[in-house]
C-alpha atoms as a PDB file:
ATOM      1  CA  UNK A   1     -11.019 -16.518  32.878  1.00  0.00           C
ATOM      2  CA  UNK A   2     -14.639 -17.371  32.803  1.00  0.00           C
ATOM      3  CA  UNK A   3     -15.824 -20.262  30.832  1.00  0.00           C
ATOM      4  CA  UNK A   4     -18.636 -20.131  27.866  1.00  0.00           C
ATOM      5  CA  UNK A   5     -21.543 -21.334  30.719  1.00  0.00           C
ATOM      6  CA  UNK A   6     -21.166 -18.807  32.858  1.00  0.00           C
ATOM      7  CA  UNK A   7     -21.367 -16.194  30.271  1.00  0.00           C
ATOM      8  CA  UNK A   8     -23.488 -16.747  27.740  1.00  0.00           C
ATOM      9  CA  UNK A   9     -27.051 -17.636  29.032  1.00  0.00           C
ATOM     10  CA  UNK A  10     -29.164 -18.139  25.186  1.00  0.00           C
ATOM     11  CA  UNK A  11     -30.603 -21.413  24.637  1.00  0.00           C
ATOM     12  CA  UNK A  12     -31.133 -20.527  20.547  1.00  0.00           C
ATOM     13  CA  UNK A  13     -28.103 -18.968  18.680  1.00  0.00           C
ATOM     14  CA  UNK A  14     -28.478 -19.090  14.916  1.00  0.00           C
ATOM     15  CA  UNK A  15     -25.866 -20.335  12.683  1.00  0.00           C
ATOM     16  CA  UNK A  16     -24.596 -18.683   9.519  1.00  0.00           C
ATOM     17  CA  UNK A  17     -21.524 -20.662   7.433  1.00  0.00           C
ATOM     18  CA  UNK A  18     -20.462 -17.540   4.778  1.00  0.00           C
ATOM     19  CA  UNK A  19     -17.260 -19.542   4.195  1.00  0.00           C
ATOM     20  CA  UNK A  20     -17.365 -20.973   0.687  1.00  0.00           C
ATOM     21  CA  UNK A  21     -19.988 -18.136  -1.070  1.00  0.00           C
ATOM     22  CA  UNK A  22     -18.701 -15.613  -3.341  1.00  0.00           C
ATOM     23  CA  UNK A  23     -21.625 -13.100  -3.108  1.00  0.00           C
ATOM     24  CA  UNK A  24     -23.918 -12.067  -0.581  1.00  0.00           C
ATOM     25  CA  UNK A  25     -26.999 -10.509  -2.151  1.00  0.00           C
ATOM     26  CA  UNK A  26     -25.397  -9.650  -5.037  1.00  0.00           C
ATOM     27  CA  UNK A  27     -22.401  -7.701  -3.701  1.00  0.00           C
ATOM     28  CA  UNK A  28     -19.328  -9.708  -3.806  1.00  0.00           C
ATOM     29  CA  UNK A  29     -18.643 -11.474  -0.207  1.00  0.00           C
ATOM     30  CA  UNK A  30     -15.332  -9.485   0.252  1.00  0.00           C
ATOM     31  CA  UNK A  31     -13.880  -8.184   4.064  1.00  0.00           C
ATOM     32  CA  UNK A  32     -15.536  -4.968   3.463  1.00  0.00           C
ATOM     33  CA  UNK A  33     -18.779  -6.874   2.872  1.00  0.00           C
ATOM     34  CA  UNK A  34     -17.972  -9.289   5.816  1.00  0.00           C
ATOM     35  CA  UNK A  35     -17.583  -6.822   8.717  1.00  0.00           C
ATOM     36  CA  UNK A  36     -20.900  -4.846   7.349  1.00  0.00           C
ATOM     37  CA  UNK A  37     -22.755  -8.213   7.694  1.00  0.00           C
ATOM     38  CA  UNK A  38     -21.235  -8.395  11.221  1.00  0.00           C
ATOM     39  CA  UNK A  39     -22.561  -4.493  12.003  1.00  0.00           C
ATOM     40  CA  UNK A  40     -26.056  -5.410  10.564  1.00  0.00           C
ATOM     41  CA  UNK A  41     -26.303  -8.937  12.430  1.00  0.00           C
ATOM     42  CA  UNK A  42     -25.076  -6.512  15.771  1.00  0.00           C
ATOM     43  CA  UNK A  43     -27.550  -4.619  15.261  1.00  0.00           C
ATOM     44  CA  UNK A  44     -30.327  -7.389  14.606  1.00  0.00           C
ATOM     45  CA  UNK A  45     -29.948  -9.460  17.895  1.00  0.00           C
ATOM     46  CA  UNK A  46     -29.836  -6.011  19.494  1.00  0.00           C
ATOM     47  CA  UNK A  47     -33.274  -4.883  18.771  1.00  0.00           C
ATOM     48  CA  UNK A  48     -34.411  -8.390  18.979  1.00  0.00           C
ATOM     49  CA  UNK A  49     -34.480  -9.967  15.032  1.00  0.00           C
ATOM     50  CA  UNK A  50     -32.345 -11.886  15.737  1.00  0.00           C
ATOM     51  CA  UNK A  51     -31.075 -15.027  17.969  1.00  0.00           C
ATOM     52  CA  UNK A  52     -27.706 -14.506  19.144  1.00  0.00           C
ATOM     53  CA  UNK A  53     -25.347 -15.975  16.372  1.00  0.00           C
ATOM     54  CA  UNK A  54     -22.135 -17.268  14.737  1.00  0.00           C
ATOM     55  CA  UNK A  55     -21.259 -16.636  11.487  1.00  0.00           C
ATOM     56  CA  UNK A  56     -17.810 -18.530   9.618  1.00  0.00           C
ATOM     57  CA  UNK A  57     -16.526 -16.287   7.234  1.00  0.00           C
ATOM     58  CA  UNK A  58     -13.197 -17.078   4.662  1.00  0.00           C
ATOM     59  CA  UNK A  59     -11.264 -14.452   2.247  1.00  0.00           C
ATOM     60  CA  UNK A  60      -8.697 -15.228   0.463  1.00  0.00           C
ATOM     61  CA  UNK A  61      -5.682 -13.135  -0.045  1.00  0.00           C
ATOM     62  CA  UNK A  62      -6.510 -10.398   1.930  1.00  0.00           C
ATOM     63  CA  UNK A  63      -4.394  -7.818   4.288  1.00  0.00           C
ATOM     64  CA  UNK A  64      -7.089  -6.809   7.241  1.00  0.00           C
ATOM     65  CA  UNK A  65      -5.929  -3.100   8.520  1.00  0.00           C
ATOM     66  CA  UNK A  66      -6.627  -1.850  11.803  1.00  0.00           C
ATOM     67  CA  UNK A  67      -7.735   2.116  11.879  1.00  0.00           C
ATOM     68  CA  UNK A  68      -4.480   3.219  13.038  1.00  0.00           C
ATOM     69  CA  UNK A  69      -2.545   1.179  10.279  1.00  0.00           C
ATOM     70  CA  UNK A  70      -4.450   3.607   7.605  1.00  0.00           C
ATOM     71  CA  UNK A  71      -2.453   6.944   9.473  1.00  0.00           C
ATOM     72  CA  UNK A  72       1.182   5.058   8.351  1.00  0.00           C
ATOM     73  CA  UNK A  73       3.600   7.690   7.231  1.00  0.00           C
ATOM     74  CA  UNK A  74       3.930   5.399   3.840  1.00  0.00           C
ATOM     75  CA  UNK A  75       0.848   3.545   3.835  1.00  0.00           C
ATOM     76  CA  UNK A  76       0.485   3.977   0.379  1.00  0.00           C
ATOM     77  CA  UNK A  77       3.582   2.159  -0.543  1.00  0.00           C
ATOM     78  CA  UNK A  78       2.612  -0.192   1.964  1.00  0.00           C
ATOM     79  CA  UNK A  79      -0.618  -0.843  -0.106  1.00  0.00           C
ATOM     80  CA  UNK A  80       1.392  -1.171  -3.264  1.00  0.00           C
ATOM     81  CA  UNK A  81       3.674  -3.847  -1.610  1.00  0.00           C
ATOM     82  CA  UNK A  82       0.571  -5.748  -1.088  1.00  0.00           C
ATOM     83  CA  UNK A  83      -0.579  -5.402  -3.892  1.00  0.00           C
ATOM     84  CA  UNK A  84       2.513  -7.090  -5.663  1.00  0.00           C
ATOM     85  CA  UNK A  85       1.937  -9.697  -3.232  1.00  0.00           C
ATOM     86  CA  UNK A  86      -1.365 -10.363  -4.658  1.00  0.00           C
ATOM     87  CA  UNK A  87      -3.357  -9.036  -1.942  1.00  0.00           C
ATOM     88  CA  UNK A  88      -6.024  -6.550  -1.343  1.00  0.00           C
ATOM     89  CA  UNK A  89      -5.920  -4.290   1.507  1.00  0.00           C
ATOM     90  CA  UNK A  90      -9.109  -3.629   4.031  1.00  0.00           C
ATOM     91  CA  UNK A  91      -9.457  -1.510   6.648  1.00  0.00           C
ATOM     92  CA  UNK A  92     -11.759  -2.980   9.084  1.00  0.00           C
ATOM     93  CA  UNK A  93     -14.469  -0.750  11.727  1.00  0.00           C
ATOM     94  CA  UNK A  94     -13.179  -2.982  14.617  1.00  0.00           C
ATOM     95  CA  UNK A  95     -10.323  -2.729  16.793  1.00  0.00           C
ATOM     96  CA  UNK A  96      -6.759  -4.541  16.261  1.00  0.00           C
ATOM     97  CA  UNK A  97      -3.814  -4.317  14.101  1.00  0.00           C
ATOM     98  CA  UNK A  98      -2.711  -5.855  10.183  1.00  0.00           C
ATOM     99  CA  UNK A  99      -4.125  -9.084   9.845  1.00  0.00           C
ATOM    100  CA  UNK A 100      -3.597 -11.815   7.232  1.00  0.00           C
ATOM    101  CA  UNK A 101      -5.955 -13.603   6.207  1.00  0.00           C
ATOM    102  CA  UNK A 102      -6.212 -16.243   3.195  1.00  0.00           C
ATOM    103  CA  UNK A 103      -7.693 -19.859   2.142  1.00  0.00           C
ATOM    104  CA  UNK A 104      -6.284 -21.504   5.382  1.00  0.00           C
ATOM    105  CA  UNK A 105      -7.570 -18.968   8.117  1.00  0.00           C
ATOM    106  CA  UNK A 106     -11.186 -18.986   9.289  1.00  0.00           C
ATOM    107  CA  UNK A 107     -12.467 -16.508  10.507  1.00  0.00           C
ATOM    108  CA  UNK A 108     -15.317 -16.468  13.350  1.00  0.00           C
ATOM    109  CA  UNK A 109     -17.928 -14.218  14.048  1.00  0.00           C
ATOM    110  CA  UNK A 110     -19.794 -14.412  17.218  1.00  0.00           C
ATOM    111  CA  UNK A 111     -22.345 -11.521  17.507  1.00  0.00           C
ATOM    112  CA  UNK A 112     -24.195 -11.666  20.973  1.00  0.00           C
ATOM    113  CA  UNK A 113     -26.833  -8.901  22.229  1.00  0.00           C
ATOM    114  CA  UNK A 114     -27.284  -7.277  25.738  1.00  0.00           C
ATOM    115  CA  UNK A 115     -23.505  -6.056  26.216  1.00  0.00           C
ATOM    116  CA  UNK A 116     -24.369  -2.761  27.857  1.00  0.00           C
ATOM    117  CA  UNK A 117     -24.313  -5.570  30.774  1.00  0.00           C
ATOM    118  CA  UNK A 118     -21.526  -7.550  29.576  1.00  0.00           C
ATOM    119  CA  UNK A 119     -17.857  -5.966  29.720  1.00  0.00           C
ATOM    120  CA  UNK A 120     -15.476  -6.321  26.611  1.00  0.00           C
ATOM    121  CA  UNK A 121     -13.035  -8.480  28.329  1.00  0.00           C
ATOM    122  CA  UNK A 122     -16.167 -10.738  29.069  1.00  0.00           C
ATOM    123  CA  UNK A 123     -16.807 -11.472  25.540  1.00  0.00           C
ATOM    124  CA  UNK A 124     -13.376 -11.928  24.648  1.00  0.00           C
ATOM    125  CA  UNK A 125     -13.485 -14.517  27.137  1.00  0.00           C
ATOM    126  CA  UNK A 126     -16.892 -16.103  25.599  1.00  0.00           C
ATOM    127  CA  UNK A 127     -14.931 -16.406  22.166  1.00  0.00           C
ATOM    128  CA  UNK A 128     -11.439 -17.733  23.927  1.00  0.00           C
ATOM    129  CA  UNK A 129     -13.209 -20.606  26.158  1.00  0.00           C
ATOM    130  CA  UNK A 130     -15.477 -21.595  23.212  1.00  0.00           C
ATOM    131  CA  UNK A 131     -12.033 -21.672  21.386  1.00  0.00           C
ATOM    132  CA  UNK A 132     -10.542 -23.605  23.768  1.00  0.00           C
ATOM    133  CA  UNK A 133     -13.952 -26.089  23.952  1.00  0.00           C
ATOM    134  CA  UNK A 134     -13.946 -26.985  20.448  1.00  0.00           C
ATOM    135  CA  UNK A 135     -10.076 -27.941  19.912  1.00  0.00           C
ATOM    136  CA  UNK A 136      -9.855 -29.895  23.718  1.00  0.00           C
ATOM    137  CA  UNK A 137      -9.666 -33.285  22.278  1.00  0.00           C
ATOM    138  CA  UNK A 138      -6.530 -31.898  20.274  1.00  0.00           C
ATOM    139  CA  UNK A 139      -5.312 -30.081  23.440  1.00  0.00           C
ATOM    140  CA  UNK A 140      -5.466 -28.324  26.570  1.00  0.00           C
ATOM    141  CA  UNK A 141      -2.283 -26.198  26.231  1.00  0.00           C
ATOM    142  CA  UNK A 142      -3.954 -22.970  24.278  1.00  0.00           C
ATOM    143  CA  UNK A 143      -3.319 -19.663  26.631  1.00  0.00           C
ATOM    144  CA  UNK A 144      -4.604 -16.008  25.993  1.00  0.00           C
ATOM    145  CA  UNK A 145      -2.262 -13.741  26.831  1.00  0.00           C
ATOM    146  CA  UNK A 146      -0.627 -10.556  24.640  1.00  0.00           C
ATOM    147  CA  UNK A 147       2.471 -12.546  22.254  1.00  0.00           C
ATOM    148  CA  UNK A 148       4.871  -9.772  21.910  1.00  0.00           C
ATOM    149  CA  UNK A 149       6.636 -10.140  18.759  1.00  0.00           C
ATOM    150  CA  UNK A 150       3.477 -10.938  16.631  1.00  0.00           C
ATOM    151  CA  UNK A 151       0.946  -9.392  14.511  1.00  0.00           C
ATOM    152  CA  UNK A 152      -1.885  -7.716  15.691  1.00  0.00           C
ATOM    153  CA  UNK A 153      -1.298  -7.798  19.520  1.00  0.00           C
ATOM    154  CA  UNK A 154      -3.589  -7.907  22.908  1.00  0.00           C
ATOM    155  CA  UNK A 155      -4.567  -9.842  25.596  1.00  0.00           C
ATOM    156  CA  UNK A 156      -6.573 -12.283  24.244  1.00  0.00           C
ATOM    157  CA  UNK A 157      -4.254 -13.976  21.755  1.00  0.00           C
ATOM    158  CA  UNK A 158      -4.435 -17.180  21.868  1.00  0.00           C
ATOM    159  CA  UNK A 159      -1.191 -19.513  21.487  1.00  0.00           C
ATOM    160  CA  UNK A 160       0.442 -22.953  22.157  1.00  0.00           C
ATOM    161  CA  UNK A 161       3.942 -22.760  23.722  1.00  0.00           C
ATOM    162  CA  UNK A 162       3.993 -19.052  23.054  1.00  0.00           C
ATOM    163  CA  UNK A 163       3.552 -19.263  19.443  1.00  0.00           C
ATOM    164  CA  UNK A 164       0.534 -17.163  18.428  1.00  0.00           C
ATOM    165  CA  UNK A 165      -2.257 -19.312  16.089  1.00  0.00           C
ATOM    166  CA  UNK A 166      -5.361 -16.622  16.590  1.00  0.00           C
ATOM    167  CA  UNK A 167      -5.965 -13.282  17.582  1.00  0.00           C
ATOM    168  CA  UNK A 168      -9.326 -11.150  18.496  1.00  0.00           C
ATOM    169  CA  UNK A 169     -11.546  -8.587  18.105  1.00  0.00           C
ATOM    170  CA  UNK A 170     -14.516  -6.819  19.009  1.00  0.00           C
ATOM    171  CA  UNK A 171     -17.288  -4.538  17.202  1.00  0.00           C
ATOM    172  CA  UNK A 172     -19.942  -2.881  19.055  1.00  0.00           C
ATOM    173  CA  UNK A 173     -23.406  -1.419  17.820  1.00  0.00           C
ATOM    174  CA  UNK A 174     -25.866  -0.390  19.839  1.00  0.00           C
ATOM    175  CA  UNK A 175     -26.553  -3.352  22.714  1.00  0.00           C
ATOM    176  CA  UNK A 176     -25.180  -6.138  20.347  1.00  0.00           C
ATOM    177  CA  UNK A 177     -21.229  -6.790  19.599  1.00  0.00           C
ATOM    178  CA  UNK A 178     -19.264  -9.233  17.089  1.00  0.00           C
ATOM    179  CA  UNK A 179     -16.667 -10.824  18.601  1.00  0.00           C
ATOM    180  CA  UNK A 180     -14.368 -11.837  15.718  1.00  0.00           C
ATOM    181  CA  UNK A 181     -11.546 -14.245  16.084  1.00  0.00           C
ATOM    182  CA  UNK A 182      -9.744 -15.476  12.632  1.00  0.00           C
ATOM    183  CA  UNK A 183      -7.944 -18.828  13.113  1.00  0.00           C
ATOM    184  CA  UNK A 184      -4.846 -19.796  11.245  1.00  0.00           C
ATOM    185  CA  UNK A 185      -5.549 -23.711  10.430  1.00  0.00           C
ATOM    186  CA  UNK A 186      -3.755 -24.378   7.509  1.00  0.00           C
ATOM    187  CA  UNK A 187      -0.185 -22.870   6.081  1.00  0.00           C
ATOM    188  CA  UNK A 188       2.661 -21.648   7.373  1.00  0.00           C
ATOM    189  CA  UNK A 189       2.272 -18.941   9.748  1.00  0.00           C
ATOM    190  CA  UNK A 190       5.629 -17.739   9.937  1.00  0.00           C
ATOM    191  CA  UNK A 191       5.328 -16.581   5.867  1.00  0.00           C
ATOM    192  CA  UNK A 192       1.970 -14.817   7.028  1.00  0.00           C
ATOM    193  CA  UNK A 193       3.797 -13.328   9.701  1.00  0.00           C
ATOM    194  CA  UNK A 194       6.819 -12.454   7.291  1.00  0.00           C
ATOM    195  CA  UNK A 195       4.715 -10.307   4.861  1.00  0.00           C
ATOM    196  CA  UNK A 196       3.290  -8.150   7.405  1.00  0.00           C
ATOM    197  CA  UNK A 197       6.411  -7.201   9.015  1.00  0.00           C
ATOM    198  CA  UNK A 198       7.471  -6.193   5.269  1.00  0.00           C
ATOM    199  CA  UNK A 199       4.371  -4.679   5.564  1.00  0.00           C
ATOM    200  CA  UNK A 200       5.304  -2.033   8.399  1.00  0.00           C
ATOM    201  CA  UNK A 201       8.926  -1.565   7.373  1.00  0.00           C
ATOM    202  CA  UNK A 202       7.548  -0.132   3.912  1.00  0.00           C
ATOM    203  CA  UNK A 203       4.801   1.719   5.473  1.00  0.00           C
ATOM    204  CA  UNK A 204       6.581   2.862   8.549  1.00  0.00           C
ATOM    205  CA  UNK A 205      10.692   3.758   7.526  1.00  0.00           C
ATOM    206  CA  UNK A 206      11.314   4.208  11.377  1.00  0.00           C
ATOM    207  CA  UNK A 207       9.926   7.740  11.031  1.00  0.00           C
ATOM    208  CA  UNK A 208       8.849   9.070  14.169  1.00  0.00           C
ATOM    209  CA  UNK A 209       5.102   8.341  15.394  1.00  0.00           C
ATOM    210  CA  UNK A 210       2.593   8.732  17.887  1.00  0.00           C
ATOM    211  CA  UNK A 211       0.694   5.492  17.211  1.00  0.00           C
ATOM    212  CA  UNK A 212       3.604   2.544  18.461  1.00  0.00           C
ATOM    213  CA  UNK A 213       3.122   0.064  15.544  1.00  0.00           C
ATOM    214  CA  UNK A 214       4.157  -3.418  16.511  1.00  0.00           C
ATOM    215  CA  UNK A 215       7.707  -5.016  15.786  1.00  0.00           C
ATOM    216  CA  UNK A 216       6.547  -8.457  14.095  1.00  0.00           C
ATOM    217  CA  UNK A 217       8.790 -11.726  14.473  1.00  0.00           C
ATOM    218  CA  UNK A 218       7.490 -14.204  12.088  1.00  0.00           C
ATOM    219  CA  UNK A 219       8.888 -16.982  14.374  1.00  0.00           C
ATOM    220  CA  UNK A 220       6.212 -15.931  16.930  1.00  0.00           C
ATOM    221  CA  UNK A 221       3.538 -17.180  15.118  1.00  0.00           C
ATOM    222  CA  UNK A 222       2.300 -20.522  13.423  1.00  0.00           C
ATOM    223  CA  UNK A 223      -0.890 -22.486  12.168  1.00  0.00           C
ATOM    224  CA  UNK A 224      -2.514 -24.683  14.575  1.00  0.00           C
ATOM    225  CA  UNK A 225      -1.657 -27.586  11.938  1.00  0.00           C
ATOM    226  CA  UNK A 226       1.831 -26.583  12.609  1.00  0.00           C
ATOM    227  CA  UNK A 227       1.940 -25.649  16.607  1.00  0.00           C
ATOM    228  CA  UNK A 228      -0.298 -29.509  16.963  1.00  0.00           C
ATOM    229  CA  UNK A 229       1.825 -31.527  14.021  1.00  0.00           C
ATOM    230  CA  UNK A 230      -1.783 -32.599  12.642  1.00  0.00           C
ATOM    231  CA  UNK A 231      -3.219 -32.308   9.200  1.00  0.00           C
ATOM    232  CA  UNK A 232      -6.156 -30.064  10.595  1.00  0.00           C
ATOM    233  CA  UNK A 233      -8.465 -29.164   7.712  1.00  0.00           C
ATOM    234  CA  UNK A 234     -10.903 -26.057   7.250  1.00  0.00           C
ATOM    235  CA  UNK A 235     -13.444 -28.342   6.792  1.00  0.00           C
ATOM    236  CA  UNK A 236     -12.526 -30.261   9.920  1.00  0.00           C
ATOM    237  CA  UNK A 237     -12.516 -26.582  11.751  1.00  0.00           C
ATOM    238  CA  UNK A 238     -15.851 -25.932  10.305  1.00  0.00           C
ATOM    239  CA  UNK A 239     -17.696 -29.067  11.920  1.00  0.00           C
ATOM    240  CA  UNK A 240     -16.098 -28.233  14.900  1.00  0.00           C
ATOM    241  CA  UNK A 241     -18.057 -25.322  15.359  1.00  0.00           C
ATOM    242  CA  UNK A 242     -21.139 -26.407  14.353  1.00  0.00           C
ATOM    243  CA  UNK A 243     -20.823 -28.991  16.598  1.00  0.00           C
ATOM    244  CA  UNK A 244     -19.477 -27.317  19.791  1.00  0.00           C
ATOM    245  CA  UNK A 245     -22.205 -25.009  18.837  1.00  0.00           C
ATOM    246  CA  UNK A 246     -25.464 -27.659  19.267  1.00  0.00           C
ATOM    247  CA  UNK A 247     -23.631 -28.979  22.580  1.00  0.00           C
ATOM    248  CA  UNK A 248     -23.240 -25.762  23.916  1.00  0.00           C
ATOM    249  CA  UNK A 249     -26.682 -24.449  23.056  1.00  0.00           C
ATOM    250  CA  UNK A 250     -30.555 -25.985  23.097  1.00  0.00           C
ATOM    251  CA  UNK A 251     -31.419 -24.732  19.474  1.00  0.00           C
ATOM    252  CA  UNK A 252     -29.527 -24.289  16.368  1.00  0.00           C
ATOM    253  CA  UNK A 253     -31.304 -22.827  13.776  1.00  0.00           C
ATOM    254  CA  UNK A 254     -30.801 -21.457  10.191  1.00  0.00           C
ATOM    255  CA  UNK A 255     -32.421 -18.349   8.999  1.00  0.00           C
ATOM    256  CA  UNK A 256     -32.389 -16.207   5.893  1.00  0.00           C
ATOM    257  CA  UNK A 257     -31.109 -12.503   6.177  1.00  0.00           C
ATOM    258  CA  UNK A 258     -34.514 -10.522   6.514  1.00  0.00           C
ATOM    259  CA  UNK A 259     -35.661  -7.108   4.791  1.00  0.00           C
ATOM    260  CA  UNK A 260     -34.008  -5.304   7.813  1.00  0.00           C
ATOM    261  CA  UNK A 261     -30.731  -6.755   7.978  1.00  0.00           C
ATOM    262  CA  UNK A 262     -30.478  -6.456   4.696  1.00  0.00           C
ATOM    263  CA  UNK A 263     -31.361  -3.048   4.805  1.00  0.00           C
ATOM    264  CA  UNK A 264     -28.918  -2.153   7.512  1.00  0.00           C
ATOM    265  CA  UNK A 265     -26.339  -4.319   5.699  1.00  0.00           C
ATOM    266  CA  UNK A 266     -26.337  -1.651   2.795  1.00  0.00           C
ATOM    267  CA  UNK A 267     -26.186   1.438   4.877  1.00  0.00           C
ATOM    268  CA  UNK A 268     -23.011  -0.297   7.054  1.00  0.00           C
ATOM    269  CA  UNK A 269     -21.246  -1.295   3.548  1.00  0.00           C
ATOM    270  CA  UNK A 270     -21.687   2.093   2.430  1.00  0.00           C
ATOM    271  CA  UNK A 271     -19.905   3.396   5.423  1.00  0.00           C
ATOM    272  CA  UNK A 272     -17.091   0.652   4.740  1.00  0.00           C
ATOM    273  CA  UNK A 273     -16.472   1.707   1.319  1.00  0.00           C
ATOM    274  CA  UNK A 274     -15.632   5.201   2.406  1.00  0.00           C
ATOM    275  CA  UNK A 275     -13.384   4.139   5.039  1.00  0.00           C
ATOM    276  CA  UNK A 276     -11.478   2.876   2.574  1.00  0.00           C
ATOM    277  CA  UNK A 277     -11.366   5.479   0.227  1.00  0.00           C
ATOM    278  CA  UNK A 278      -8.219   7.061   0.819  1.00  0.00           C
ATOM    279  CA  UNK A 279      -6.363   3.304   0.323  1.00  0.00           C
ATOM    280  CA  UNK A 280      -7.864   2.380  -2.633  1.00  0.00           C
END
């Protein structure tokens, strides 16, 4: 496992806290709207308009889908069953599995150019070790390795005593990527982990197919405010980033979306909304 230093080599990376806004140029700030932002920032620090950069995005009640959840033999009860729940179902552009998110999971967008030269398991590796930076004076037990039995499974989850608090993925446009991790801080994770096992036993009825859809077991998973037996706040998460973010860099800065990324933002949300289509 290589450490953030040896990867990432930028001495500017702009910062971009999405967290508590409701709208982004007036289009609501939903998932959809979240991983278009991500393809348009990819796309920015790729051609150069951009430092490298993290963004901190949080949506509440939401059910993330990964492509090959929207094939389900059932997915459309599945999507009612959520809907019950209260919660709106996206399917994202990026790899990975069902994913809960809601008010006590951050998620964490780090969107870095030149990966032609970079491989994916490097960047996952960027995101785990900055991961690991910002939480080491809470502890120096989190692992990345695939939790079998939880939501959403691969390599890079990330766990204490084998009890899953974060998973990862990765987007890739042209020579930039968004590495996206979403954090469980607050709650109960086993609950989160509950709903989208319901999740696959509506949508799936043991029917035969080709895609193996993981069996979840909620008791694999928890919050970091459980796994550490701390009140850890979102807020609290938030500084943490900011702040690993100056001592890992020379040059935090703060910049407005320009004409192009917003331009490319519309075109990439346009392309999300008819992904989703077919789920309503």
């Amino acid at each position: 496992m290589q450490n953030w230093k040896k990867i990432i080599h930028h001495a500017t990376f702009r910062y971009i806290d999405q967290s508590n806004i409701k709208f982004f140029y007036n289009e609501p700030l939903t998932a959809l709207s979240s991983f278009a932002i991500d393809d348009a920032l990819a796309l920015s620090v790729s051609d150069g308009g951009s430092p490298p950069s993290i963004r901190l995005w949080v949506h509440p009640d939401t059910i993330v889908l990964g492509i090959p959840d929207a094939r389900l033999p059932y997915i459309n009860d599945g999507i009612q069953y959520l809907q019950k729940r209260g919660y709106r179902a996206v399917v994202r552009n990026s790899g990975g599995l069902a994913v809960a998110l809601d008010n006590g999971v951050l998620n964490i967008s780090l969107v870095l150019p030149g990966v032609k030269h970079l491989s994916i398991h490097t960047c996952y590796e960027a995101m785990v070790s900055f991961v690991q930076y910002m939480l080491r004076d809470l502890t120096d037990k989190i692992e990345a390795y695939e939790i079998v039995g939880s939501y959403c499974p691969g390599d890079y989850d990330l766990s204490i005593g084998g009890r899953k608090f974060a998973g990862i993925s990765q987007r890739r446009v042209k020579d930039g990527a968004a590495i996206q991790i979403y954090l469980d801080v607050e709650g109960n994770g086993r609950e989160r982990a509950e709903m989208i096992r319901q999740f696959y036993e509506v949508s799936h009825r043991g029917e035969k197919t080709k895609f193996s859809y993981p069996m979840v077991v909620p008791e694999t998973m928890a919050s970091l405010s459980e796994l550490l037996d701390e009140n850890i706040s979102m807020e609290d998460m938030k500084s943490r980033v900011r702040l690993s973010l100056e001592e890992l860099s020379n040059e935090v800065v703060v910049i407005d979306f320009s004409d192009s990324e917003l331009g490319a933002f519309e075109k990439r949300l346009e392309q999300m909304k008819k992904r989703n289509e077919k789920i309503g």
